[in-house]
Structures are given as structure tokens and as C-alpha cells.
Protein backbone atom coordinates (compact mmCIF):
# COMPACT_ATOMS: atom_id res chain seq x y z
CA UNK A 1 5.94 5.17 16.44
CA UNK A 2 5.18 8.55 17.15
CA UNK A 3 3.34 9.84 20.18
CA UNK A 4 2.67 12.78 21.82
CA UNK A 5 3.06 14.14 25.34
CA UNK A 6 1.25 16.80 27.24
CA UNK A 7 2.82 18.46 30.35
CA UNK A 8 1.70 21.26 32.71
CA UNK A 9 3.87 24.38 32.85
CA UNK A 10 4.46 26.34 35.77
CA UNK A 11 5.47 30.10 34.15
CA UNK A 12 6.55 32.85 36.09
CA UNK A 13 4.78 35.99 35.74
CA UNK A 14 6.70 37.25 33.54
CA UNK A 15 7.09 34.40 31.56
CA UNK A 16 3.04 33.95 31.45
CA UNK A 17 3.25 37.63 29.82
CA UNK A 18 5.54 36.48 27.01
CA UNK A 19 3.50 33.37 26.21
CA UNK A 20 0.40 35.43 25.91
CA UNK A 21 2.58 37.40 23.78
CA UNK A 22 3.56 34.92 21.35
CA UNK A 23 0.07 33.62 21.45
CA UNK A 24 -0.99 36.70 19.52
CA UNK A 25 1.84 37.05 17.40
CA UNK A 26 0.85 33.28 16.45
CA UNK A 27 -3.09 34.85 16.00
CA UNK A 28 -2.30 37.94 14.24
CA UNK A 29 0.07 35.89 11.60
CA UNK A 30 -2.36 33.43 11.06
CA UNK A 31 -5.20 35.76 10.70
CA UNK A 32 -2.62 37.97 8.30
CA UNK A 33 -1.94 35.12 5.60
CA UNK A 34 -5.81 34.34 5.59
CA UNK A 35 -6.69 38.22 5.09
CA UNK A 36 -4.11 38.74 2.01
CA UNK A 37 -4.91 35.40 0.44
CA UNK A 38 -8.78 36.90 0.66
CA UNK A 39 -7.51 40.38 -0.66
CA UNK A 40 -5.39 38.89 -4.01
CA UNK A 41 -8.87 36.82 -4.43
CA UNK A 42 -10.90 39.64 -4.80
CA UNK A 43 -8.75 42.01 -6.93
CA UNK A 44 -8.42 38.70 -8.87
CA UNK A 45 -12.69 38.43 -9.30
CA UNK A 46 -12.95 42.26 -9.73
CA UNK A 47 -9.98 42.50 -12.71
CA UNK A 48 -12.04 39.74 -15.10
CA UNK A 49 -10.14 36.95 -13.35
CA UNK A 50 -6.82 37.79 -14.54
CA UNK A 51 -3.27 37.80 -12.75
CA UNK A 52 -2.86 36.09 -9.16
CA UNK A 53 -5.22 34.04 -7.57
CA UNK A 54 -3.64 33.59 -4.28
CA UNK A 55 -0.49 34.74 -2.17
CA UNK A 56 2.50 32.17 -1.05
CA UNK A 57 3.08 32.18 2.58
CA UNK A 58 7.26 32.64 1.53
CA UNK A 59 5.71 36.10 -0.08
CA UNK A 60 3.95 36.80 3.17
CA UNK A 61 6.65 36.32 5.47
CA UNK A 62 9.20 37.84 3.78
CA UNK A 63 6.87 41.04 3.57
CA UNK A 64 6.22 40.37 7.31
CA UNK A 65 10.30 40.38 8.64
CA UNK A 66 11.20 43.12 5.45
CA UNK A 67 8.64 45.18 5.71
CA UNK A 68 6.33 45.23 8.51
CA UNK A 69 8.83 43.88 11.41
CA UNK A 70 11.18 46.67 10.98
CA UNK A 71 8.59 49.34 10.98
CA UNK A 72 4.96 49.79 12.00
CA UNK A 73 4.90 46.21 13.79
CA UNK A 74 8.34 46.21 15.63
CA UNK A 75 6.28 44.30 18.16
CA UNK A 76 6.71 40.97 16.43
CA UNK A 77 10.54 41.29 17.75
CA UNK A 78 9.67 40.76 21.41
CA UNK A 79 8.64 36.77 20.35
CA UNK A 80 10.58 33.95 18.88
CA UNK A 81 11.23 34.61 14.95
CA UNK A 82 9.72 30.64 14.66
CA UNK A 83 6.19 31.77 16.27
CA UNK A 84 5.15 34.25 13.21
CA UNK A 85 6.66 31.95 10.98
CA UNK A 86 4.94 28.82 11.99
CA UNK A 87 1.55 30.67 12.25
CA UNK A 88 1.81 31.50 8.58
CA UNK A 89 2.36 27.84 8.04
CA UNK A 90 -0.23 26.70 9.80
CA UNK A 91 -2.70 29.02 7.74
CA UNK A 92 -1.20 28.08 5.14
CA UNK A 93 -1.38 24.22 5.27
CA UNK A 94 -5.56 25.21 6.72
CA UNK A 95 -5.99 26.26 2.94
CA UNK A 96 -4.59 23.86 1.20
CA UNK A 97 -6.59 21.08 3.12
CA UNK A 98 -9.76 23.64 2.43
CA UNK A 99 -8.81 23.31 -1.27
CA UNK A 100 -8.59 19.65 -1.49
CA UNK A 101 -12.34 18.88 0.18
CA UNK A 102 -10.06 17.61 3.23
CA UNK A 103 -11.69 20.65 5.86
CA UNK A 104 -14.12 23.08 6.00
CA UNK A 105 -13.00 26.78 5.15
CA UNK A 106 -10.62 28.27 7.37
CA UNK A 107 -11.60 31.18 9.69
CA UNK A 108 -10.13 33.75 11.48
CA UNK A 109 -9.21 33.31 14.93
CA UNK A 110 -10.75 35.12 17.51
CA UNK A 111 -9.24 36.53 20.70
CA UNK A 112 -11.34 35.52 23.12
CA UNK A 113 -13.04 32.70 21.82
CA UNK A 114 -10.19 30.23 20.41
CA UNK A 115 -7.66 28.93 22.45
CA UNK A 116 -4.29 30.64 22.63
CA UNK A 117 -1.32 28.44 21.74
CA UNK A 118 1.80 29.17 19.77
CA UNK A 119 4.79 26.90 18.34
CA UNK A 120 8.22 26.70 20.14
CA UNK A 121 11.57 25.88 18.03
CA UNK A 122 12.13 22.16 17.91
CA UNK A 123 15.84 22.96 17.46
CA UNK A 124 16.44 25.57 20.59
CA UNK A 125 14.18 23.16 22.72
CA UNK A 126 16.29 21.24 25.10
CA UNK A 127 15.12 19.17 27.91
CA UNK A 128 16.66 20.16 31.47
CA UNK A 129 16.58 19.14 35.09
CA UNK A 130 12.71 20.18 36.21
CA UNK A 131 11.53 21.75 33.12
CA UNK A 132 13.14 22.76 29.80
CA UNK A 133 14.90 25.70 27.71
CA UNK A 134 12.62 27.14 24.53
CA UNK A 135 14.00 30.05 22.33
CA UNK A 136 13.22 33.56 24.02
CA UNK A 137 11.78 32.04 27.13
CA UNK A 138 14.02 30.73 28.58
CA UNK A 139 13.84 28.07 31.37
CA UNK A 140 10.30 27.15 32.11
CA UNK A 141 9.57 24.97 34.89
CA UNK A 142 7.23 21.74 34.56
CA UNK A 143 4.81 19.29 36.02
CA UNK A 144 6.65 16.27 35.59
CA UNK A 145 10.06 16.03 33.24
CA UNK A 146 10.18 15.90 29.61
CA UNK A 147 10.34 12.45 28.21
CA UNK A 148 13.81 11.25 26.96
CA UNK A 149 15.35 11.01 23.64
CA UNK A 150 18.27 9.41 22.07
CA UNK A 151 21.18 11.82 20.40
CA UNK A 152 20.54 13.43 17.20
CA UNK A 153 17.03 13.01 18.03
CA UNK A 154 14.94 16.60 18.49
CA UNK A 155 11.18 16.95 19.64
CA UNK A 156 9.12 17.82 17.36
CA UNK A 157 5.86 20.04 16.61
CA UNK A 158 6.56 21.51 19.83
CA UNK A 159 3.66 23.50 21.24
CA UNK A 160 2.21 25.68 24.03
CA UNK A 161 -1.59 25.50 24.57
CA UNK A 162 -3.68 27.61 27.18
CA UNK A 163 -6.61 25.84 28.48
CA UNK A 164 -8.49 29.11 30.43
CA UNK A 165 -6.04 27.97 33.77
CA UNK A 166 -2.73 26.01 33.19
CA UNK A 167 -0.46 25.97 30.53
CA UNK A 168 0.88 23.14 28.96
CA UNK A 169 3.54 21.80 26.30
CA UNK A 170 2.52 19.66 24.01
CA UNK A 171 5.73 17.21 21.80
CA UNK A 172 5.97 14.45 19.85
CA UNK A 173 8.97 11.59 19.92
CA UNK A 174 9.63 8.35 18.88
CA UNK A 175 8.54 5.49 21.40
CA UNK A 176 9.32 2.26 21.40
CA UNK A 177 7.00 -0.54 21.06
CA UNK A 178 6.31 -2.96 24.09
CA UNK A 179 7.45 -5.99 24.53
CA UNK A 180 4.66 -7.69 26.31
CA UNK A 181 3.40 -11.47 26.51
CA UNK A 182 0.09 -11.14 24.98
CA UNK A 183 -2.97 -14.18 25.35
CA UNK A 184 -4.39 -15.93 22.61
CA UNK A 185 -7.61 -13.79 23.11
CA UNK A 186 -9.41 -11.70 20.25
CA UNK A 187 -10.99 -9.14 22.39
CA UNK A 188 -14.30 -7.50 20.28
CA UNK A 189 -15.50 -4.21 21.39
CA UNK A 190 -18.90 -2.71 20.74
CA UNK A 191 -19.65 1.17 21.87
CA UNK A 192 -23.09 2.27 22.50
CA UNK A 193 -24.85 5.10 23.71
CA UNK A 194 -26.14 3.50 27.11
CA UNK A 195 -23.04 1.91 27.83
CA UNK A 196 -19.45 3.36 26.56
CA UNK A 197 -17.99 -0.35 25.67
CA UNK A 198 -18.92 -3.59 26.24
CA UNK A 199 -16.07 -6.30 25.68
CA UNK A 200 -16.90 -9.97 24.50
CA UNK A 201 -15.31 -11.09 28.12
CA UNK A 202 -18.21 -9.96 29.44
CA UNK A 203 -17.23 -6.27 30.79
CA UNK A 204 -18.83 -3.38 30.64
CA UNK A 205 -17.66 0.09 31.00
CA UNK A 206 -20.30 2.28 31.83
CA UNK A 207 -21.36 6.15 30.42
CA UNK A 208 -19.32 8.47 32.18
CA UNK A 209 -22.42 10.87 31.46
CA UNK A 210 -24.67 9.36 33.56
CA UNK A 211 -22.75 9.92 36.66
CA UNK A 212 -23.60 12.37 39.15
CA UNK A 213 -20.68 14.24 39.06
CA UNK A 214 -21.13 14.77 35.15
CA UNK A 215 -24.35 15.87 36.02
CA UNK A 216 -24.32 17.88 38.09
CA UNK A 217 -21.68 19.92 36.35
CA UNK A 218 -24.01 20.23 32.86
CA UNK A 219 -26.86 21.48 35.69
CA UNK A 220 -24.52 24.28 36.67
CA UNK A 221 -23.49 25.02 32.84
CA UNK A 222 -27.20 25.65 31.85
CA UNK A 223 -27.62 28.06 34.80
CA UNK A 224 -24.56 29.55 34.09
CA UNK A 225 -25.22 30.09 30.62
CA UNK A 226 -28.46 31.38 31.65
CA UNK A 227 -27.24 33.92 33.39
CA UNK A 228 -24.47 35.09 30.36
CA UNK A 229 -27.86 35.90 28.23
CA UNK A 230 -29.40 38.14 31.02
CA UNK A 231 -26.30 39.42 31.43
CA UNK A 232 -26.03 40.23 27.66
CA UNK A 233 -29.20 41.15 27.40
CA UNK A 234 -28.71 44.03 29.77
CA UNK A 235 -25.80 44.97 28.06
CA UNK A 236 -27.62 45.68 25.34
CA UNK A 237 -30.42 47.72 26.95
CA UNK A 238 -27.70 49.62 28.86
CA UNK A 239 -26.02 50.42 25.76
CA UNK A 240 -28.89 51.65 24.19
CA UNK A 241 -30.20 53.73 26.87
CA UNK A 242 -26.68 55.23 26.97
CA UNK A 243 -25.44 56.10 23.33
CA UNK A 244 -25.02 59.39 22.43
CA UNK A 245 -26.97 61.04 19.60
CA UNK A 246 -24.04 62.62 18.74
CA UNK A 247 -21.34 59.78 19.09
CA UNK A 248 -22.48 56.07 18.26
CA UNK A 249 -19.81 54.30 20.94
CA UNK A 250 -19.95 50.68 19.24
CA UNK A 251 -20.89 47.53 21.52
CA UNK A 252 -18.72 45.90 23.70
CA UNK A 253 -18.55 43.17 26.56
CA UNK A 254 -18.62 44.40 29.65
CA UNK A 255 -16.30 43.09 32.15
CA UNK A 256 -19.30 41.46 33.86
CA UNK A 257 -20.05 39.05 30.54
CA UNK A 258 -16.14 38.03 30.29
CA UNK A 259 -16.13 37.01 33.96
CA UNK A 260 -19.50 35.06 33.19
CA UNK A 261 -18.13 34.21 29.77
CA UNK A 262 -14.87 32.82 31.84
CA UNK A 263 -16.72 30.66 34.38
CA UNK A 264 -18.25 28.66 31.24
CA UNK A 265 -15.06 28.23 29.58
CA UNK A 266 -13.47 26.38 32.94
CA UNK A 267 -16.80 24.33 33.37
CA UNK A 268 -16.11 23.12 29.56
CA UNK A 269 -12.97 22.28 30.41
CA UNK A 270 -14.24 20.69 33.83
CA UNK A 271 -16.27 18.40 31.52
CA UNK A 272 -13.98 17.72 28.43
CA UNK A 273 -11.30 16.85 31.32
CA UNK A 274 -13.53 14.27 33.57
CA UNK A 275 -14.44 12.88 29.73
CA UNK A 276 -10.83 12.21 28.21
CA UNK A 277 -9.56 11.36 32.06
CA UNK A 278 -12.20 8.16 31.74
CA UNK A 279 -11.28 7.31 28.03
CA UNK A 280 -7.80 6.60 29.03
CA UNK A 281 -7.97 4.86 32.23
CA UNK A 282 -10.93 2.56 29.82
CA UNK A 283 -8.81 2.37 27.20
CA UNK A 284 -5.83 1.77 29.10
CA UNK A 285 -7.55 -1.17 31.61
CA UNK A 286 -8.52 -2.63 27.81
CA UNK A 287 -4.91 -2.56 26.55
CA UNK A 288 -3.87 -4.13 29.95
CA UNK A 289 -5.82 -7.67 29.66
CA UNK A 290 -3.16 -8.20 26.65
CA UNK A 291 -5.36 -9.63 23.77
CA UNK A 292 -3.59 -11.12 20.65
CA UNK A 293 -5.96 -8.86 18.95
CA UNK A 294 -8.69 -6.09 19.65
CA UNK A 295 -11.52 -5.70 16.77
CA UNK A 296 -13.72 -2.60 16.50
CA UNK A 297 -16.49 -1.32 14.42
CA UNK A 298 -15.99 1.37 11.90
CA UNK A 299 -18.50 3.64 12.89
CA UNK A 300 -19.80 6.54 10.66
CA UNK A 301 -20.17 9.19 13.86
CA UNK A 302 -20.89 12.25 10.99
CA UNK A 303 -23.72 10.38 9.81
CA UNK A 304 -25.33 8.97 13.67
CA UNK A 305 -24.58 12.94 14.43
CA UNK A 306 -27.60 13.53 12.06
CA UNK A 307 -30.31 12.10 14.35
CA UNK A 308 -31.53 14.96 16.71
CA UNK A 309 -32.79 12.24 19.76
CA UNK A 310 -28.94 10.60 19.60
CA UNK A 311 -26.58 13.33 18.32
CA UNK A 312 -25.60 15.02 21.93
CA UNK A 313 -25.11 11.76 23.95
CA UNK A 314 -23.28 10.71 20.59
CA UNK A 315 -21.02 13.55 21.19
CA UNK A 316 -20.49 12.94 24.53
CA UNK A 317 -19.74 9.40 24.38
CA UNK A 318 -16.38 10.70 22.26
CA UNK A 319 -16.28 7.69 20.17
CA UNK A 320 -13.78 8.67 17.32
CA UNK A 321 -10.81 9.55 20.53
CA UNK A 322 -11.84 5.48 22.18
CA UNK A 323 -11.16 4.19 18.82
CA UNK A 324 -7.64 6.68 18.12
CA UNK A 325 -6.72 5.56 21.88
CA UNK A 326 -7.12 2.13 21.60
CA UNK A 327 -5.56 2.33 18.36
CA UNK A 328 -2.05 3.55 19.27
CA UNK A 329 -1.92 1.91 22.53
CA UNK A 330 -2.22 -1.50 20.91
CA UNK A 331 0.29 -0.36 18.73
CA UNK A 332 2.55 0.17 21.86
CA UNK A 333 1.85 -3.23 23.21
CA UNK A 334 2.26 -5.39 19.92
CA UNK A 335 -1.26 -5.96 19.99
CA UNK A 336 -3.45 -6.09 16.21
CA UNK A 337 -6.12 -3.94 15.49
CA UNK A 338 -8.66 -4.35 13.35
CA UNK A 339 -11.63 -2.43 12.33
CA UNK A 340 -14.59 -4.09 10.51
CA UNK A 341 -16.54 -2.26 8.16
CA UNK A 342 -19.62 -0.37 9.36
CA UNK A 343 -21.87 -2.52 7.11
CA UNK A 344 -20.83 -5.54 8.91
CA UNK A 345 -24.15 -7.06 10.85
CA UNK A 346 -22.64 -7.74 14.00
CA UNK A 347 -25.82 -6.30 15.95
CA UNK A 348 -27.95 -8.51 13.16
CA UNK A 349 -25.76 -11.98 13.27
CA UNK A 350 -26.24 -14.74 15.97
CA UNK A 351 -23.16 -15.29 17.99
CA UNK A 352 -24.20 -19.19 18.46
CA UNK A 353 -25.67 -20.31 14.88
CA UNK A 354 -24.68 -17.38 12.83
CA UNK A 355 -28.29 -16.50 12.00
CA UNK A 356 -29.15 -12.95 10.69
CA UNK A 357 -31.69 -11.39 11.70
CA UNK A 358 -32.92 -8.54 9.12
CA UNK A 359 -35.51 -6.97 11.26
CA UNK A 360 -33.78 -5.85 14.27
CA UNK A 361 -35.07 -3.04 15.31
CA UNK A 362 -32.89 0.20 17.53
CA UNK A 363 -35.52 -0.24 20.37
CA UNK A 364 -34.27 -4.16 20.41
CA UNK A 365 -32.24 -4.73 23.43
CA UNK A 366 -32.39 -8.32 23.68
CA UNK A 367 -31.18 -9.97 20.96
CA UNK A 368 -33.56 -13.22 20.30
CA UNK A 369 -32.45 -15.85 17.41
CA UNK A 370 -35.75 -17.39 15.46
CA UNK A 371 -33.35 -20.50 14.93
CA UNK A 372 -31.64 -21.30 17.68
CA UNK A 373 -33.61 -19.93 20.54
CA UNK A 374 -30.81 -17.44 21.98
CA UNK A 375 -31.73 -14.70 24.11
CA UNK A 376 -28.78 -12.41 24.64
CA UNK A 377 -27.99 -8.63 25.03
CA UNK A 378 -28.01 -7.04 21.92
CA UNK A 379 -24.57 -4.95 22.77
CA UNK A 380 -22.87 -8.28 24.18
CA UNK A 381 -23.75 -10.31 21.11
CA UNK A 382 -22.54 -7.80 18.71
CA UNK A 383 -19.37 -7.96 20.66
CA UNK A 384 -18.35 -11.46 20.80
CA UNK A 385 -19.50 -11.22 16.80
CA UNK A 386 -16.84 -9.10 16.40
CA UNK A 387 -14.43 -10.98 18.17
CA UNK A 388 -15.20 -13.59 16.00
CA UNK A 389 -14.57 -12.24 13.24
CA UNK A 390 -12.22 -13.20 10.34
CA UNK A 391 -10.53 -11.32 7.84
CA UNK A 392 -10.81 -12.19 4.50
């Protein structure tokens, strides 16, 4: 199957200058295809809706290297030829999924707010001794070594990404599955909001968001960000008290709001990092007990985003990335996964008789049977219901 791997760079200078580089060559290109497509729309609307609707990204990149490159943006030379063209493919490929209901409209990217990244060519990228050789930048020196492929086998969808401090490359390759000697155990998982998992063997993995740690860090993001409005909000008053009758100067960060603007970005990433650091070692200690199978509920997170009391611990808790981990890792190991459909009453069912009870309530922790006389946790029961479970 296919996987991909993330490793930290460690750039020179100089080679930090050229990513950033290609970063914005990827940007501008991106933004470019979006802004034509947009400008053949509207002289489209405004001639009675006749002629072209929309611009091909071949059109737009041969009027990028024949017209633009050797002229008024000779800039795009200093970059890999790949980077522009990839970044025209990626808007590209955002449009088309717009146009079949598959994504929400595409925007343009912004400079400060999204993060840089640009594409590397699969076919100049070679793995070497403490790092690896990319097209125009040479050798770059890594974290940890690239991970080995067979002959006539390339990376691929190779990719740089800037997180607001380290660098890293991102590839795909083909791994091969596990062989590992796996129980006759159907392991059933149920996620909640007070607990991340709890397992029909009886563990439970607890909400990373209740730590300390986690929050502690959200305490210093909501002074932080307290701070960014003041510090906007004097921006403002300073930039009124200071314009010119005669020459409206338009609005602009000062360098104080990108520092503060800077500090919030690395506590995100603080956060998101502490968050998917604790999904894999959970889903990873899961995938270790070696179950014959692991069964899941489908969950409808768009829809449990909706309630306004649940929707930022929802968020939090990440469910969608447990379920893609657990996914491919039991792929890995040989293990089968199965996900039930969210209709399924495995919160509502009786793990001992098979009752169903129709008025459970949300605010039910304990799960009591009127038949049988069970008294279990709500979350446990729902779990070993699921492991239980057949498909038909």
C-alpha cells in the first residue's frame, strides 16, 4: 500500500532562501490559474454567455514559460521548472473537485496566513547518505534518512512544507504489509468526547485535552490572542491619527502584530503537535495487541460539529485522523477493519441480552437494561457491541 513519510530538514541558509523562494513561485502560480479562470468567467457573463467559459491549465502554463518567464517574471527561473508547473496543477485539480460538489470553492492563498510548501521532482529526487538530492537544491540534509525503495521505483508527490519553525519533506512509497501473528480477538472501539477510545478489553485512553499541559497551552493562546487585538487595535488608531490629508498611506501590519501574529502560529502548532503525537502512540499501542479484527463506528463528525455545547471538544478530539490511523495501520499488520454504519444502536443495544433500549438519553452514562438488570458504562457497552458485531 501506499504511505507517506514526513522528515525534518535541516537547510542551510541559503538553501532556506531558495525554499521560501519556490514557496512563492508555488503561491503566485496557484493564485495565477485561479485569477484567469475568474477573468475568462466574467468576460464570458458580460458577452451574453458566449465563447469560453474557463481557461486550461496547459493554456496557462504555456503562457507562463512563453510569455511571462522570459520577460516581466524572469524570476520564476531561479526555482525548479516542476514548482510553477505543479502549482498550476494543483489549482487546477482544486476546481475541478469545486465543480463536482467534492470541496468548497477554491481561494487564493495568502502570504502570511497559509502555509508555505512547494512540490519537488519525483524524478531528480534521489535518496543519499544523510539527506537527499532535489532538482535546483541540491543536497539537503535530514532528520533521519529517507526510507528505501526497490529499483525502478521513484517517490512520489514529493513535497516541502513549512510549519512556522522546521521544514520538512513529505513522500509517498510502497510498503509492505506485515507479517504478524494476530489473536482471535475482534477488538470494538467506541470514541467519545470524555474519553478519546474505550476498547471492549476494557482500556481506556483518556482526552489528551484535559491534561494540564494542553491546558495550559490554550490559557496562554487566549492571552496571546488577546493581546494581537490590542495590538491591532492600536494599529488602527495610530494609523488614523497619522494619515495624511493629502496622501491616504493604506493599512498595514506593523512589525509588532506579525511578531504577535507569529507567537500564535507556533502555539497552534504546539497544540496540533502534542494532539497528532497522542493519536499515534494510541493508535499505534491499539494496532500492537494484534486483533483478528478492529470494528469502528462510522461517525457523521460534520453533522455532531453542528451542536454549539460539543463542536470544539469534537474538534479537538480529531476523530476522522483516529479512524484514517487505525485504518492504514491495520492494513500494515494484516489486521480487518470494519466500520459499522452510524445508525447502528450500539450505545442503545444490551451487550448481555441484546435488548434495545429506545430512550437513552446523551446525559445517560450508565447504561441500565429493563430486561436483564445490567448496569454498565454506556461507552464500554457500546464497545463490546461493536465487537460483537457481524456482518451481514
Amino acid at each position: 500500500m501506499l504511505i507517506t513519510k514526513k522528515i525534518r530538514l535541516k537547510p542551510t541558509t541559503e538553501q532556506e532562501i531558495l525554499f521560501r523562494k519556490s514557496a512563492g513561485v508555488s503561491r503566485w502560480a496557484y493564485n495565477f490559474f485561479l485569477g484567469e479562470n475568474k477573468r475568462i468567467y466574467r468576460e464570458y457573463i458580460d458577452n451574453g454567455k458566449v465563447g469560453k467559459k474557463s481557461i486550461s491549465e496547459g493554456d496557462v502554463r504555456k503562457y507562463i514559460n512563453n510569455v511571462l518567464k522570459p520577460t516581466t517574471h524572469s524570476w520564476l527561473k531561479e526555482v525548479g521548472s516542476n514548482v510553477m508547473k505543479q502549482g498550476v496543477k494543483d489549482a487546477n485539480l482544486a476546481l475541478q473537485r469545486y465543480f463536482k460538489d467534492l470541496s468548497g470553492k477554491p481561494k487564493f492563498k495568502s502570504k502570511h496566513k497559509d502555509r508555505p510548501s512547494f512540490y519537488v521532482n519525483y524524478e531528480s529526487l534521489s535518496r543519499k547518505q544523510g539527506g537527499f538530492q532535489g532538482e535546483k537544491i541540491g543536497f539537503v540534509k535530514t532528520s533521519e534518512s529517507l526510507p528505501k525503495l526497490n529499483k525502478n521505483e521513484k517517490y512520489s508527490n514529493p513535497r516541502i512544507t513549512f510549519d512556522g519553525k522546521y521544514w520538512y519533506l513529505s513522500v509517498g512509497y510502497e510498503a509492505k504489509e506485515n507479517t504478524v501473528e494476530l489473536t482471535d480477538e475482534s477488538l470494538g472501539i467506541d470514541l467519545g468526547v470524555k474519553d478519546l477510545a474505550i476498547c471492549s478489553n476494557g482500556k481506556v485512553y483518556k482526552n489528551i485535552n484535559k491534561t494540564q499541559r494542553v491546558k495550559n497551552l490554550e490559557k496562554k493562546l487566549k492571552r496571546e490572542q488577546r493581546k494581537l487585538s490590542r495590538k491591532i487595535e492600536n494599529n488602527i488608531q495610530s494609523y488614523k491619527s497619522n494619515r495624511s490629508p493629502v496622501y491616504k498611506r493604506p493599512l498595514k501590519e506593523c512589525q509588532n502584530v506579525q511578531k504577535q501574529n507569529r507567537l500564535i502560529r507556533n502555539i497552534h502548532r504546539k497544540l496540533a503537535n502534542i494532539r497528532q503525537n497522542y493519536l499515534h502512540q494510541t493508535t499505534t499501542e491499539i494496532v500492537k495487541t494484534k486483533p483478528s479484527r478492529i470494528v469502528m463506528e462510522s461517525l457523521n463528525v460534520s453533522e455532531m460539529m453542528k451542536n454549539k455545547h460539543l463542536s470544539k471538544a469534537i474538534q479537538q478530539q480529531k476523530f476522522y485522523e483516529f479512524k484514517r490511523q487505525i485504518e492504514y495501520k491495520s492494513k500494515l499488520n494484516g489486521i480487518e477493519f470494519i466500520q459499522v454504519d452510524k445508525f447502528y444502536p450500539s450505545s442503545k443495544t444490551c451487550s448481555c441480552c441484546g435488548n434495545i433500549k429506545k430512550d437513552l438519553k446523551l446525559s445517560d452514562r450508565m447504561y441500565k437494561c429493563d430486561v436483564c438488570g445490567l448496569v454498565i458504562d454506556r461507552d464500554y457497552n457500546a464497545s463490546i457491541n461493536l465487537a460483537n458485531y457481524e456482518v451481514i
